[in-house]
C-alpha atoms as a PDB file:
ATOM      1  CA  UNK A   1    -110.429 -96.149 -24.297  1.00  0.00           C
ATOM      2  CA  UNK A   2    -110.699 -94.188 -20.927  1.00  0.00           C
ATOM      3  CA  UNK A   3    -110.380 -90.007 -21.583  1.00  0.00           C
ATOM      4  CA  UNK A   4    -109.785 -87.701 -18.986  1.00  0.00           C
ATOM      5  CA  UNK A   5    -111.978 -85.864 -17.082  1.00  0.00           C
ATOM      6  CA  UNK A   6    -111.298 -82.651 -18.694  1.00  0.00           C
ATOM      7  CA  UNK A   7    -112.223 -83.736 -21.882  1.00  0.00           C
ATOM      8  CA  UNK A   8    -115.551 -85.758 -20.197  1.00  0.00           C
ATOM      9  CA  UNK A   9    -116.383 -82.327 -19.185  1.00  0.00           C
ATOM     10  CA  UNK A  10    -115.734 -81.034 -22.708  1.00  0.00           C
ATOM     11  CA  UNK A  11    -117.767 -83.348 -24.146  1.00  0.00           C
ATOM     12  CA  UNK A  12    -121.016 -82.580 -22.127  1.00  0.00           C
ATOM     13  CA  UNK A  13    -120.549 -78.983 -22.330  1.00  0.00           C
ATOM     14  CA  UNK A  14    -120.604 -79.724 -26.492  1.00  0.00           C
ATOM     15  CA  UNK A  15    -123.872 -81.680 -26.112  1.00  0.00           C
ATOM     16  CA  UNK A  16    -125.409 -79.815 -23.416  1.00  0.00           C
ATOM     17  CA  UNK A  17    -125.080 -76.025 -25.872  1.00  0.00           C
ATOM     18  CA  UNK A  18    -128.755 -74.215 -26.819  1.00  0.00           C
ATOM     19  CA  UNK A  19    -128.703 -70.903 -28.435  1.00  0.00           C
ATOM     20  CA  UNK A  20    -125.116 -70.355 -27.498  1.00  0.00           C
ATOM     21  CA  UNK A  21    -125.325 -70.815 -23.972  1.00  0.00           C
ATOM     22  CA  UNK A  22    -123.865 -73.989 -21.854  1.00  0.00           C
ATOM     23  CA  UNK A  23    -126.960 -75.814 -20.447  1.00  0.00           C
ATOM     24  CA  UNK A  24    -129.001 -73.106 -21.909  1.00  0.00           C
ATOM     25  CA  UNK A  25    -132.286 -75.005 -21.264  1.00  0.00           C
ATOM     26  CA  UNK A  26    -131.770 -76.272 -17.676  1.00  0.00           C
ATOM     27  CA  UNK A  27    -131.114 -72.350 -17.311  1.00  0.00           C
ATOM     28  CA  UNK A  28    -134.855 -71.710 -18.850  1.00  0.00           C
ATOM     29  CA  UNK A  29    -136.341 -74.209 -16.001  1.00  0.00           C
ATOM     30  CA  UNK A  30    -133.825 -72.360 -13.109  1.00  0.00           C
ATOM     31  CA  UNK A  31    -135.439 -68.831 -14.252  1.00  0.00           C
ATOM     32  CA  UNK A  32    -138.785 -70.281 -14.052  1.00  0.00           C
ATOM     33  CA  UNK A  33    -138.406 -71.508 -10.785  1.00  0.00           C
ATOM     34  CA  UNK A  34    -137.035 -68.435  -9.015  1.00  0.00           C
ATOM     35  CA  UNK A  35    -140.739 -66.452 -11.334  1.00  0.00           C
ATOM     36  CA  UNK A  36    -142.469 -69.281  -9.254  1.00  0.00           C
ATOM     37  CA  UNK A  37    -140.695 -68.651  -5.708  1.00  0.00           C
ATOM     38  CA  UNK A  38    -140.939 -65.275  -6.226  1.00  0.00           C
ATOM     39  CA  UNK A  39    -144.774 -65.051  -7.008  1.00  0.00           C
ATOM     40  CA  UNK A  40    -145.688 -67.706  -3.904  1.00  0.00           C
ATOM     41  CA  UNK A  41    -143.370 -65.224  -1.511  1.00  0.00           C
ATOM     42  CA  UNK A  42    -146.237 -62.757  -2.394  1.00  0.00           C
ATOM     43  CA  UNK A  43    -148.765 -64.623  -0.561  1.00  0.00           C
ATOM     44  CA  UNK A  44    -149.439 -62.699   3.057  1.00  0.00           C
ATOM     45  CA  UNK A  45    -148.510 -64.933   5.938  1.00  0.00           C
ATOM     46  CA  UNK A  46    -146.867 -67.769   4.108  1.00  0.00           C
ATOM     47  CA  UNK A  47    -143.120 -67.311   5.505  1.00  0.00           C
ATOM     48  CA  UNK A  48    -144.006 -65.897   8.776  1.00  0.00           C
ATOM     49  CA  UNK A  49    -146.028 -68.643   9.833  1.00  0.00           C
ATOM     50  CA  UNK A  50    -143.046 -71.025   8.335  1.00  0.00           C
ATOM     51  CA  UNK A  51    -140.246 -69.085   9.833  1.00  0.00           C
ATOM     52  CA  UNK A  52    -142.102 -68.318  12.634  1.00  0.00           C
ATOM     53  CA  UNK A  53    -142.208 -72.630  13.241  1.00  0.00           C
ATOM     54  CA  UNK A  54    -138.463 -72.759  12.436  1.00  0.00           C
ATOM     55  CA  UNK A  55    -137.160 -69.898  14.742  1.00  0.00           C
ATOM     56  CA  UNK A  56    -139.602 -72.086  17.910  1.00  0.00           C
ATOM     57  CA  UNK A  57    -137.838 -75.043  16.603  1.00  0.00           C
ATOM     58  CA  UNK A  58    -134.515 -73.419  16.876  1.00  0.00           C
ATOM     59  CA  UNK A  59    -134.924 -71.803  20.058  1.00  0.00           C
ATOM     60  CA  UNK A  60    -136.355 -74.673  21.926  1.00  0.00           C
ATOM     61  CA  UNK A  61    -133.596 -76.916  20.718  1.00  0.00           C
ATOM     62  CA  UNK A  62    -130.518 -74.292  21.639  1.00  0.00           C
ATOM     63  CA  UNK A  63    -132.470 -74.305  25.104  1.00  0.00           C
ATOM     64  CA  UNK A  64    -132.609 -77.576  25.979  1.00  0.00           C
ATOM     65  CA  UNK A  65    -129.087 -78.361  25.346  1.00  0.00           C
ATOM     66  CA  UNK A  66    -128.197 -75.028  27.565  1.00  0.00           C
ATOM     67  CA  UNK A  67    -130.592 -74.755  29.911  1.00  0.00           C
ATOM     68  CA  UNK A  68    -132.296 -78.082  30.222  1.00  0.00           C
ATOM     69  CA  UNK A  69    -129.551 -80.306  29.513  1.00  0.00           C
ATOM     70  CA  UNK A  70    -127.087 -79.121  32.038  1.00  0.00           C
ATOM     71  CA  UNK A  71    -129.750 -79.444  34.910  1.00  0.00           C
ATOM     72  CA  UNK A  72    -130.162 -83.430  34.185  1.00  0.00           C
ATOM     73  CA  UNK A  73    -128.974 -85.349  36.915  1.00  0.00           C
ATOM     74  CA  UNK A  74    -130.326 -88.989  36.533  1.00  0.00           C
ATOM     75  CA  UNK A  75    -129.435 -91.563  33.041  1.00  0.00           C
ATOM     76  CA  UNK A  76    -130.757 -89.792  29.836  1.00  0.00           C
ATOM     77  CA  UNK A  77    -133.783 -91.774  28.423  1.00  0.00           C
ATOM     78  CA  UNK A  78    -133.005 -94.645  26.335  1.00  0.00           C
ATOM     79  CA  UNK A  79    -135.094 -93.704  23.556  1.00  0.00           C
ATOM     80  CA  UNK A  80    -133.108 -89.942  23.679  1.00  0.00           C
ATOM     81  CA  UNK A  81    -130.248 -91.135  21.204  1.00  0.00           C
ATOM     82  CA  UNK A  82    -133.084 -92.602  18.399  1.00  0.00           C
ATOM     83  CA  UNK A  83    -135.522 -89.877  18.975  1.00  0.00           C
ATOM     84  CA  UNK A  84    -133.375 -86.392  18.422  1.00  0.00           C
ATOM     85  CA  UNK A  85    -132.005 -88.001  14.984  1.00  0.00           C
ATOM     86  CA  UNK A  86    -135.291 -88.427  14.010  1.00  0.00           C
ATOM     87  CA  UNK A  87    -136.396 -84.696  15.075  1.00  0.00           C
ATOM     88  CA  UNK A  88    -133.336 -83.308  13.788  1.00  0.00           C
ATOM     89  CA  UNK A  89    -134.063 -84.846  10.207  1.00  0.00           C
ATOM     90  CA  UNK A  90    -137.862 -84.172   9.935  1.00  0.00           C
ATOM     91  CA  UNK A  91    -136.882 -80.648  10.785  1.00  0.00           C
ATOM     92  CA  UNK A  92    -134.708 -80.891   7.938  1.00  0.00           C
ATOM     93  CA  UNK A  93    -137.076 -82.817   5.603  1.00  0.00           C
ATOM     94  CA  UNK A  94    -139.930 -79.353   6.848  1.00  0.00           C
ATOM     95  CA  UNK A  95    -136.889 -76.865   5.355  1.00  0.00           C
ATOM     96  CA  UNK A  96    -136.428 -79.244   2.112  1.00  0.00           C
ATOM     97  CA  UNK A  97    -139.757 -79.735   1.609  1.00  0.00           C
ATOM     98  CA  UNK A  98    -140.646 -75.805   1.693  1.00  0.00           C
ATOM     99  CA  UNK A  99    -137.411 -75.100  -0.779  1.00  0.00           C
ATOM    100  CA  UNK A 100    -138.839 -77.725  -3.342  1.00  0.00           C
ATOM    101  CA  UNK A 101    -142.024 -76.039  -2.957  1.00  0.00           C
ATOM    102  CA  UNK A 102    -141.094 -72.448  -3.559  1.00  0.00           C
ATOM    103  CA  UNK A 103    -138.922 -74.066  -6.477  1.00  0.00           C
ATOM    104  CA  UNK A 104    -142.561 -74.851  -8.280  1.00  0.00           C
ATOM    105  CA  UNK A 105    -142.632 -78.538  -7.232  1.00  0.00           C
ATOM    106  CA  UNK A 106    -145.764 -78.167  -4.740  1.00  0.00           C
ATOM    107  CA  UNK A 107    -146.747 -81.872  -5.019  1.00  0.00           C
ATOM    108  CA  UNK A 108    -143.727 -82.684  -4.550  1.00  0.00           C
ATOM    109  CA  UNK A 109    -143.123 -80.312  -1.668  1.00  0.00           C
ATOM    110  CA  UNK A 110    -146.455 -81.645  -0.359  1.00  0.00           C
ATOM    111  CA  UNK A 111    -144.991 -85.359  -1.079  1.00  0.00           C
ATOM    112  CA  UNK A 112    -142.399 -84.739   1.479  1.00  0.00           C
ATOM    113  CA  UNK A 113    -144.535 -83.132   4.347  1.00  0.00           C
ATOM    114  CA  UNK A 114    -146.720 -85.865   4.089  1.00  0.00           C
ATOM    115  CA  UNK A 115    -143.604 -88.370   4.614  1.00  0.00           C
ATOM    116  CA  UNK A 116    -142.384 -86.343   7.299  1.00  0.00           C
ATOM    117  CA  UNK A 117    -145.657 -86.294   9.396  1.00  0.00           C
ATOM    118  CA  UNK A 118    -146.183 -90.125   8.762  1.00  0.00           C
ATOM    119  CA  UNK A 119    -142.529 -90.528  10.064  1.00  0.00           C
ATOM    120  CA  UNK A 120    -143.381 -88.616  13.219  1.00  0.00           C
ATOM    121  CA  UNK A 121    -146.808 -90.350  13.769  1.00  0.00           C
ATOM    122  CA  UNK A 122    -144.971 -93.813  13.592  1.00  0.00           C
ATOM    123  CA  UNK A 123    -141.992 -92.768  16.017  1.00  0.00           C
ATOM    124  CA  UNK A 124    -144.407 -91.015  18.323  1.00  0.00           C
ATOM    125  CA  UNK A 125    -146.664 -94.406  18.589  1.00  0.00           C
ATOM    126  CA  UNK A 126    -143.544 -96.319  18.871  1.00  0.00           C
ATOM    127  CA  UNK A 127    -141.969 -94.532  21.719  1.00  0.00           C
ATOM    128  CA  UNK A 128    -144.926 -93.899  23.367  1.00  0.00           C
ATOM    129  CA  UNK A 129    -145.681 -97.804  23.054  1.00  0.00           C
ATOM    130  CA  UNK A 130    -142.023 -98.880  24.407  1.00  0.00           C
ATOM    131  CA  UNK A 131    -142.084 -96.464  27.056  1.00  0.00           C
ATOM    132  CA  UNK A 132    -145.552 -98.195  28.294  1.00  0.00           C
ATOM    133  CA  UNK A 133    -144.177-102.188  27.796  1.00  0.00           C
ATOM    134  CA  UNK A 134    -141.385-100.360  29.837  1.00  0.00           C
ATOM    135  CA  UNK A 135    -143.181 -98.968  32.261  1.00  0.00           C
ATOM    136  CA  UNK A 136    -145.589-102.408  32.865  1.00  0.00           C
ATOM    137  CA  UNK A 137    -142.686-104.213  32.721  1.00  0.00           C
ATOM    138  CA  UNK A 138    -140.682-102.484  36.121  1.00  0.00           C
ATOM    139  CA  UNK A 139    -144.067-102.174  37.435  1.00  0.00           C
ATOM    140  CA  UNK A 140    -144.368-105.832  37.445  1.00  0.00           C
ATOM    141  CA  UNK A 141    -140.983-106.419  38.635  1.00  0.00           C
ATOM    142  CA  UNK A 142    -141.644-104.212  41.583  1.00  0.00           C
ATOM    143  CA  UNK A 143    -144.529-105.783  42.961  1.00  0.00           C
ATOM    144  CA  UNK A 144    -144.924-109.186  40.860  1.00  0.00           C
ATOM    145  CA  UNK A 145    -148.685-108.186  40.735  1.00  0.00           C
ATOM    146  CA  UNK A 146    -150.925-108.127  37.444  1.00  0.00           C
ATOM    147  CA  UNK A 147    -149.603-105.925  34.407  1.00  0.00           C
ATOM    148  CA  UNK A 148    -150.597-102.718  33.752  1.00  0.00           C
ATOM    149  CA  UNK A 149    -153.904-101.778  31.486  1.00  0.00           C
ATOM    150  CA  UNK A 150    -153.698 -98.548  30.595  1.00  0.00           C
ATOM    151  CA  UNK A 151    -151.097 -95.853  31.060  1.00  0.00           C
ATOM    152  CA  UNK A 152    -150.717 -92.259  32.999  1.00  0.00           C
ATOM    153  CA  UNK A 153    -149.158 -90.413  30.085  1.00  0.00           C
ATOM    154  CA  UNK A 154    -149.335 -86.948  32.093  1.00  0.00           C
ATOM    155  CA  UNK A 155    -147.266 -89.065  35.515  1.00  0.00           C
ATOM    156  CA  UNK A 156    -144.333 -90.201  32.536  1.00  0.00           C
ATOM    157  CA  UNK A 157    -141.031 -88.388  32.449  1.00  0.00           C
ATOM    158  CA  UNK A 158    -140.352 -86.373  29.345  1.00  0.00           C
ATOM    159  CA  UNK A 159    -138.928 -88.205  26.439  1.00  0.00           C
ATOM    160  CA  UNK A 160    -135.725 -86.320  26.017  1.00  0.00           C
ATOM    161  CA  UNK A 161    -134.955 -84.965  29.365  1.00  0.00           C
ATOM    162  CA  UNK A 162    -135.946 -85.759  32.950  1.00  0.00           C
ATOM    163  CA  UNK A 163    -135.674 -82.930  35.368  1.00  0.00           C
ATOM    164  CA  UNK A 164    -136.501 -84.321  38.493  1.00  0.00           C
END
């Protein structure tokens, strides 16, 4: 016997009633969350030094796609179409994380930043590794001669824009 989503609805508001009030207690935990964001916004520094972090972020992206971008004249990097995704959602994952913090989940909050560094260690060592088997590989192309042992980071183009 299928009912209708109206009456689904009716249903869990019946079930979900304490002291009167729809979802009464999930409303107890939501007004102890916004006590707990409130108290850790009382800490000196904390949201400067985070917003401070998100406005770089911001800025440096909205100038590379207006300034930087614009001036590019050779192929974009192969690894430029995985890397920004992955930038774009650890930058997103930083925000999320900080919300579920100042929501009174700090371990979990601290879960996620942990995840999101670990993320960026592994795609930093695998770029950096695939741009060297790259780089050994047209260096031995060019002059057939014995591959490369160790790599000039400092002499490698940039990983999301070349301006030369």
């Amino acid at each position: 016997m299928a009912i209708s989503p109206e009456e689904f609805v009716k249903r869990l508001d019946a079930i979900s009633e304490y002291k009167g009030v729809p979802y009464g207690r999930v409303h107890l935990l939501f007004d102890e969350e916004e006590k707990h964001g409130q108290a850790t916004l009382q800490y000196k520094g904390y949201l400067a030094l985070s917003d401070a972090f998100k406005c770089f972020f911001l800025e440096t992206v909205e100038l590379v796609n207006t300034e930087c971008r614009p001036k590019v004249k050779t192929a974009l990097s192969e690894f430029y179409p995985l890397f920004v995704p992955r930038l774009a959602h650890a930058f997103q994952s930083l925000c999320g994380a900080e919300r579920v913090s100042l929501r009174g989940y700090p371990y979990h909050g601290y879960t996620l930043l942990r995840n999101v560094f670990d993320n960026l260690v592994l795609t930093s060592g695998h770029f950096r590794s695939s741009r060297i088997s790259t780089a050994s590989r047209a260096s031995n192309r060019a002059s057939r001669s014995i591959p490369i042992q160790s790599a000039n980071y400092e002499k490698q183009p940039n990983l999301l824009f070349d301006l030369r």
